[in-house]
N, C-alpha and C. Protein backbone atom coordinates (compact mmCIF):
# COMPACT_ATOMS: atom_id res chain seq x y z
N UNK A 1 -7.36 61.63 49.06
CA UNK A 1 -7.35 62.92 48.40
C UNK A 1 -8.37 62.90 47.27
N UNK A 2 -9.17 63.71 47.07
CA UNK A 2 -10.11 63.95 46.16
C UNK A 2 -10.07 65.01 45.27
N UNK A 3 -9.84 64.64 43.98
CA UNK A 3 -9.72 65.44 43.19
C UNK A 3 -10.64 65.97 42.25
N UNK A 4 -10.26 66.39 41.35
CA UNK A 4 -11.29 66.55 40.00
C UNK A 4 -11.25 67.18 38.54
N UNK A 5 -11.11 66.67 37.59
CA UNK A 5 -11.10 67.42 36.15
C UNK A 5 -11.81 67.10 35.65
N UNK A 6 -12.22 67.99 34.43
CA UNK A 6 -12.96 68.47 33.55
C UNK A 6 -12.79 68.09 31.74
N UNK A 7 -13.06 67.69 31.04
CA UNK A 7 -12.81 67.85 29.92
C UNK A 7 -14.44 68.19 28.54
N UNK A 8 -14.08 69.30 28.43
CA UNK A 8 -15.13 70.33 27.83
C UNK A 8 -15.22 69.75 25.76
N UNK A 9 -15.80 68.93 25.27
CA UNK A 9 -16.39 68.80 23.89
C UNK A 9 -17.33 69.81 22.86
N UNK A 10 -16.88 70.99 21.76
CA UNK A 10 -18.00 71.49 21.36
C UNK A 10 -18.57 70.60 19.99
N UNK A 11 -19.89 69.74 20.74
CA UNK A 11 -20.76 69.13 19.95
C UNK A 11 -21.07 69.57 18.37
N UNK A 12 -21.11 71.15 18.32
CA UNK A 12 -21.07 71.48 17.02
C UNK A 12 -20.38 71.55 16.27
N UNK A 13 -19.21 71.88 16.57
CA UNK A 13 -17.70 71.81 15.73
C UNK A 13 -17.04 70.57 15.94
N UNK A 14 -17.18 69.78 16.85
CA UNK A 14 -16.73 68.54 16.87
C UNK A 14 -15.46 68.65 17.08
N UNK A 15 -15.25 69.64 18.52
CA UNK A 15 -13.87 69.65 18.88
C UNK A 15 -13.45 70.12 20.22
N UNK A 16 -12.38 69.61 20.94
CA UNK A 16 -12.51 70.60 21.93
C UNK A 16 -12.83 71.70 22.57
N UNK A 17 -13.62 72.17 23.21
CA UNK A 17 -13.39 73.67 23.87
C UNK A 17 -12.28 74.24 24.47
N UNK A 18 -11.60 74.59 23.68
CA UNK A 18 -10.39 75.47 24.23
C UNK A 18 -10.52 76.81 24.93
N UNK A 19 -10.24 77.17 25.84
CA UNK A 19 -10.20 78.65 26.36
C UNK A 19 -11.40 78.81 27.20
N UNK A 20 -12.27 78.24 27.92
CA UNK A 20 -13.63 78.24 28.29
C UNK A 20 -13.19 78.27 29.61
N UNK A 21 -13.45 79.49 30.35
CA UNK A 21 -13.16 79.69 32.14
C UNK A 21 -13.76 78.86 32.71
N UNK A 22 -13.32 77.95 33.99
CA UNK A 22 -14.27 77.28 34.51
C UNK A 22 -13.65 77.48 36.19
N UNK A 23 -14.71 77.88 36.87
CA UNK A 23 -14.44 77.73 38.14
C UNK A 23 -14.93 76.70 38.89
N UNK A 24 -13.99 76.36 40.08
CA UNK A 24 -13.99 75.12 40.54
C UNK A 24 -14.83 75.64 42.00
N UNK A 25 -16.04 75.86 42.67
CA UNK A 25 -16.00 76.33 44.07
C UNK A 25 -16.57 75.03 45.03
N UNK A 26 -16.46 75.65 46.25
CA UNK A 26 -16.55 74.74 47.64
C UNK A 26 -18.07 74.69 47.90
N UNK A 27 -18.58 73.54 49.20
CA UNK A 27 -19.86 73.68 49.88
C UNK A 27 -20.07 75.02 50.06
N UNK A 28 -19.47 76.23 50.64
CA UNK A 28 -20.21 77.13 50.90
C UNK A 28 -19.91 78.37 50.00
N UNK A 29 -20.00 78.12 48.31
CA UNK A 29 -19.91 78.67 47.45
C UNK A 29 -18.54 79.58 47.33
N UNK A 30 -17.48 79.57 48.06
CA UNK A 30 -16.55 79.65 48.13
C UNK A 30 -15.59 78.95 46.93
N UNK A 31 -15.07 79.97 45.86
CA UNK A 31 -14.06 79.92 45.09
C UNK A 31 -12.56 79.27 45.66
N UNK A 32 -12.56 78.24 44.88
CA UNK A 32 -11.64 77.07 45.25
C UNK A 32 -10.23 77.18 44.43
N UNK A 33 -10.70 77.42 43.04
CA UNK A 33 -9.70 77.14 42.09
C UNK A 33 -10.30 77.89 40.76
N UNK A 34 -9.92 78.37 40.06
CA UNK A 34 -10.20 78.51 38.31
C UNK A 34 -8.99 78.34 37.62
N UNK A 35 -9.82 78.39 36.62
CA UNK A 35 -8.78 77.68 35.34
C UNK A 35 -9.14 77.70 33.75
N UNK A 36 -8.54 77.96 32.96
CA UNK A 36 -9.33 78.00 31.19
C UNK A 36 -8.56 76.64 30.62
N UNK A 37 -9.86 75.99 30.03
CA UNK A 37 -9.78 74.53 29.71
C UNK A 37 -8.21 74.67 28.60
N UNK A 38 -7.34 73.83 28.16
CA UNK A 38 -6.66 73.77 27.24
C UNK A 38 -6.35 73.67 25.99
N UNK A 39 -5.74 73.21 25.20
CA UNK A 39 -6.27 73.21 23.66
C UNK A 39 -7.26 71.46 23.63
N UNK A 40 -6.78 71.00 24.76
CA UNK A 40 -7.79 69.51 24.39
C UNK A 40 -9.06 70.10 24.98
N UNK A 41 -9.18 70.98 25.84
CA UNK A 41 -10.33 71.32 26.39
C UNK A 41 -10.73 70.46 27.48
N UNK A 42 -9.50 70.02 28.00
CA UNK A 42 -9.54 69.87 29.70
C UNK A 42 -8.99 70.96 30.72
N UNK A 43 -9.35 71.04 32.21
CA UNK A 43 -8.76 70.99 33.03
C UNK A 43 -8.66 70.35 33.99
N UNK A 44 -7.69 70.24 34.28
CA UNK A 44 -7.67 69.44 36.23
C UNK A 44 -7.09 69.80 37.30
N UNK A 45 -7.86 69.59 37.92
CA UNK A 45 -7.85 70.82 39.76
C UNK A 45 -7.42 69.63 40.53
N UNK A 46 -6.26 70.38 40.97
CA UNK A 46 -5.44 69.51 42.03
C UNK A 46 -5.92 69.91 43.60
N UNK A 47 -6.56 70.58 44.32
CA UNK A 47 -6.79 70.38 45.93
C UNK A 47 -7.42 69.38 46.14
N UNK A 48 -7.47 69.13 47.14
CA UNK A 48 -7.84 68.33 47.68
C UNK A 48 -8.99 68.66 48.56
N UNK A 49 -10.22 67.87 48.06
CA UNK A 49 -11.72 68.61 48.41
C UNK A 49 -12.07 67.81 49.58
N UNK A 50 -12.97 69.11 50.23
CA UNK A 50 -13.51 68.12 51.32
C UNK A 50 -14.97 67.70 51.03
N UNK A 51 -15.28 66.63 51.74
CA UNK A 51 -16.48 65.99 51.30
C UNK A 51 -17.76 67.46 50.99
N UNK A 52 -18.65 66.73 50.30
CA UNK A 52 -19.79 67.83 50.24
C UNK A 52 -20.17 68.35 48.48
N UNK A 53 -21.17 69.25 48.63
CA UNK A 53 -21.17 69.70 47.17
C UNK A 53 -20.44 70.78 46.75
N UNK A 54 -20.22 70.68 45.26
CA UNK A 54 -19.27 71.43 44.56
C UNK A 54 -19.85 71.70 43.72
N UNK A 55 -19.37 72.37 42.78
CA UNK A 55 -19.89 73.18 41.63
C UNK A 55 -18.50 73.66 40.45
N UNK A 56 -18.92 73.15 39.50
CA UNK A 56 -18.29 73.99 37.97
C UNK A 56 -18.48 74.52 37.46
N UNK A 57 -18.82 75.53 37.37
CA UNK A 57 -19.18 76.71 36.65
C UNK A 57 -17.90 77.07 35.48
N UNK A 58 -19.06 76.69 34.49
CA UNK A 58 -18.32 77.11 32.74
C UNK A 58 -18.95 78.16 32.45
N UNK A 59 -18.01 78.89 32.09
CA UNK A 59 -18.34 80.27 31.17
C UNK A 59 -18.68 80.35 29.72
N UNK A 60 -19.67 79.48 29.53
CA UNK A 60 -19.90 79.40 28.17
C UNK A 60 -20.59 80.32 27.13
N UNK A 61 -21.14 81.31 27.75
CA UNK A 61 -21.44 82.46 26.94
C UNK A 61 -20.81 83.39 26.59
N UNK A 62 -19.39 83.79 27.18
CA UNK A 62 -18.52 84.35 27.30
C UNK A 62 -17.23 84.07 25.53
N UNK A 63 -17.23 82.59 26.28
CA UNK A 63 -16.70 81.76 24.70
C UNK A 63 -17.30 81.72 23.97
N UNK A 64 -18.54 81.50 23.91
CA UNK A 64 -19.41 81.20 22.37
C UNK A 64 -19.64 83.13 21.71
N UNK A 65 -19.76 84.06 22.57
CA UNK A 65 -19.47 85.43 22.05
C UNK A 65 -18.44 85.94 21.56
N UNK A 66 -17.08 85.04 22.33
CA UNK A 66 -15.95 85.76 21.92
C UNK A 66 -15.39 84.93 19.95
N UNK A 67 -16.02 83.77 20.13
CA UNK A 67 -16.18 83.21 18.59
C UNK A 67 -17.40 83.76 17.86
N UNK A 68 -17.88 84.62 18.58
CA UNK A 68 -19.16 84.98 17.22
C UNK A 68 -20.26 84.19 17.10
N UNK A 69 -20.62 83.18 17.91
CA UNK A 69 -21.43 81.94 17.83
C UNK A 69 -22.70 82.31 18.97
N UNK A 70 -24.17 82.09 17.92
CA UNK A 70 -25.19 82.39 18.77
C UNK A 70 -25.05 81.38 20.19
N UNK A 71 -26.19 81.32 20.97
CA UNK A 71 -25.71 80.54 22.21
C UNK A 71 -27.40 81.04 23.10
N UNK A 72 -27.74 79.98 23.70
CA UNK A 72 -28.58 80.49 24.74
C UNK A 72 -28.47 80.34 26.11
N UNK A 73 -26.74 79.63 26.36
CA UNK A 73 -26.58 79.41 28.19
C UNK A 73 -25.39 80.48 28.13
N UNK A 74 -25.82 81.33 29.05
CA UNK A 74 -24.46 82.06 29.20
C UNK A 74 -23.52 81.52 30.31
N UNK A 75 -23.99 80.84 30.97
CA UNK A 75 -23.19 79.45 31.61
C UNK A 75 -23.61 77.97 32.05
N UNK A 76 -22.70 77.34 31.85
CA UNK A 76 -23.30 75.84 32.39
C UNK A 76 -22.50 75.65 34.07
N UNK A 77 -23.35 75.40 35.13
CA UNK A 77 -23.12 74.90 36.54
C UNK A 77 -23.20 73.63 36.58
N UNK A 78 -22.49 72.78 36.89
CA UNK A 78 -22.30 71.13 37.19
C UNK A 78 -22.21 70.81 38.42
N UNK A 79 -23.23 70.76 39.15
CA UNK A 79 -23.46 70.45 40.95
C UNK A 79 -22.91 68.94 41.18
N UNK A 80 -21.98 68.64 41.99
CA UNK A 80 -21.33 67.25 42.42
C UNK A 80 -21.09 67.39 43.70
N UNK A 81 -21.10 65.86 44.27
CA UNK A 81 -20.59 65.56 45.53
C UNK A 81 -19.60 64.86 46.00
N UNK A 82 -19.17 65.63 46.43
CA UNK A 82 -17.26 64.79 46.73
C UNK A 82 -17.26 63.62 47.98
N UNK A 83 -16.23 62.81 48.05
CA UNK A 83 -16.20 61.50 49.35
C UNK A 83 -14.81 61.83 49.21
N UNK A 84 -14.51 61.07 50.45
CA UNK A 84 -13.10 61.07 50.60
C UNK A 84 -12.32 59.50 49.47
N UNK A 85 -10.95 60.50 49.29
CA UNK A 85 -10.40 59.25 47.96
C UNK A 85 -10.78 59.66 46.74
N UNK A 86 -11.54 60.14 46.18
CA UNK A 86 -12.32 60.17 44.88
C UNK A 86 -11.30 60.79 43.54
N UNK A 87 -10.98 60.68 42.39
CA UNK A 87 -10.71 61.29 41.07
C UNK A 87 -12.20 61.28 40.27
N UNK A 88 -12.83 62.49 40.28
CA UNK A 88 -14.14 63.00 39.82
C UNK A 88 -14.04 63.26 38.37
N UNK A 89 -13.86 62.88 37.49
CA UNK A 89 -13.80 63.59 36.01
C UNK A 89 -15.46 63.88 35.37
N UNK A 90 -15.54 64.80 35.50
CA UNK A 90 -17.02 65.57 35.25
C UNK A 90 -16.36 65.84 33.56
N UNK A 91 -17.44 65.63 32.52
CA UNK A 91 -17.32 65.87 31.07
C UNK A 91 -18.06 66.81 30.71
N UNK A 92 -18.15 67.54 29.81
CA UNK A 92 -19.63 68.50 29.33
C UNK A 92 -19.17 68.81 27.98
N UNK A 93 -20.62 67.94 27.25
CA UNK A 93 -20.84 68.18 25.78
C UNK A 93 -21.69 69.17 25.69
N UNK A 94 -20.94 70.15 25.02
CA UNK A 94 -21.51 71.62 24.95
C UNK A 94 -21.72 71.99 23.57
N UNK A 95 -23.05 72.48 23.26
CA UNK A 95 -23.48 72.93 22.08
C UNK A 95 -24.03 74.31 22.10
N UNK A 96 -24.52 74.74 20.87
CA UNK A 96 -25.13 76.65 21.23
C UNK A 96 -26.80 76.50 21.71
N UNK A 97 -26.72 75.56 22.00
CA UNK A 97 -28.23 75.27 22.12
C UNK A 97 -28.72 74.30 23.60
N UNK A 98 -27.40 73.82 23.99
CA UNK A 98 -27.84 72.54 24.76
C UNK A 98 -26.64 72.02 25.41
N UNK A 99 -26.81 71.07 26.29
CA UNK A 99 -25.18 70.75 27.08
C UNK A 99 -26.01 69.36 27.48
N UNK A 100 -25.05 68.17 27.77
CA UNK A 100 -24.53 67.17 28.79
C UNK A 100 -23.48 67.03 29.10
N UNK A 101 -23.39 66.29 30.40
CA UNK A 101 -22.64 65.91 31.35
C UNK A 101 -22.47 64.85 32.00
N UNK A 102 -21.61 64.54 31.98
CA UNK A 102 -22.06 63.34 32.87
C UNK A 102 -19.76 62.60 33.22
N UNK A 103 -20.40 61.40 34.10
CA UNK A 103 -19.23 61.09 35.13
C UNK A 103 -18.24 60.51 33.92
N UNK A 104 -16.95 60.69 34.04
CA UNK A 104 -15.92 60.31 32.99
C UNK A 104 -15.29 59.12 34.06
N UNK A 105 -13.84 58.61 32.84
CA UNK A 105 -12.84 57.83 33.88
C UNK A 105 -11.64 58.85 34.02
């Protein structure tokens, strides 16, 4: 079973992203799952994926407007590839200016 969560950091405030929509979709861009990160500013998507690429799409312009905070991505996309077996924890350090990502435990 292959799973996958998320846990969202805002680099500038030095704190979770709480409330930040993130959709989870399939190889053929097909909406899988969504979800708004928590007060730690995770989520985690329980189906069970089939091999192939995926995508996360954060709504980060959406949040950084609804706080009042300039911003120049009105979203961040995180392209991954699933295997069978896998727990994927995708991270994203998000700022109003800039983002990384990269593979968690």
């Amino acid at each position: 079973m292959t799973t996958v969560s998320t846990h969202v950091l805002d680099a500038g405030l030095g704190a979770p992203a709480a409330g930040i929509a993130v959709a989870l979709t399939g190889p053929g861009g097909e909406l899988v799952e969504d979800a708004v990160t928590d007060a730690d500013g995770r989520v985690r998507f329980v189906p069970d994926l089939a091999a192939g690429t995926h995508r996360l799409r954060f709504a980060t312009g959406a949040w950084f407007d609804a706080a009042g905070r300039e911003h120049v991505h009105p979203e961040v996309v995180v392209a991954f590839t699933s295997g069978p077996d896998a727990h994927l924890h995708l991270a994203l350090l998000l700022g109003p200016w800039s983002y990384t990502t990269y593979r968690g435990s």
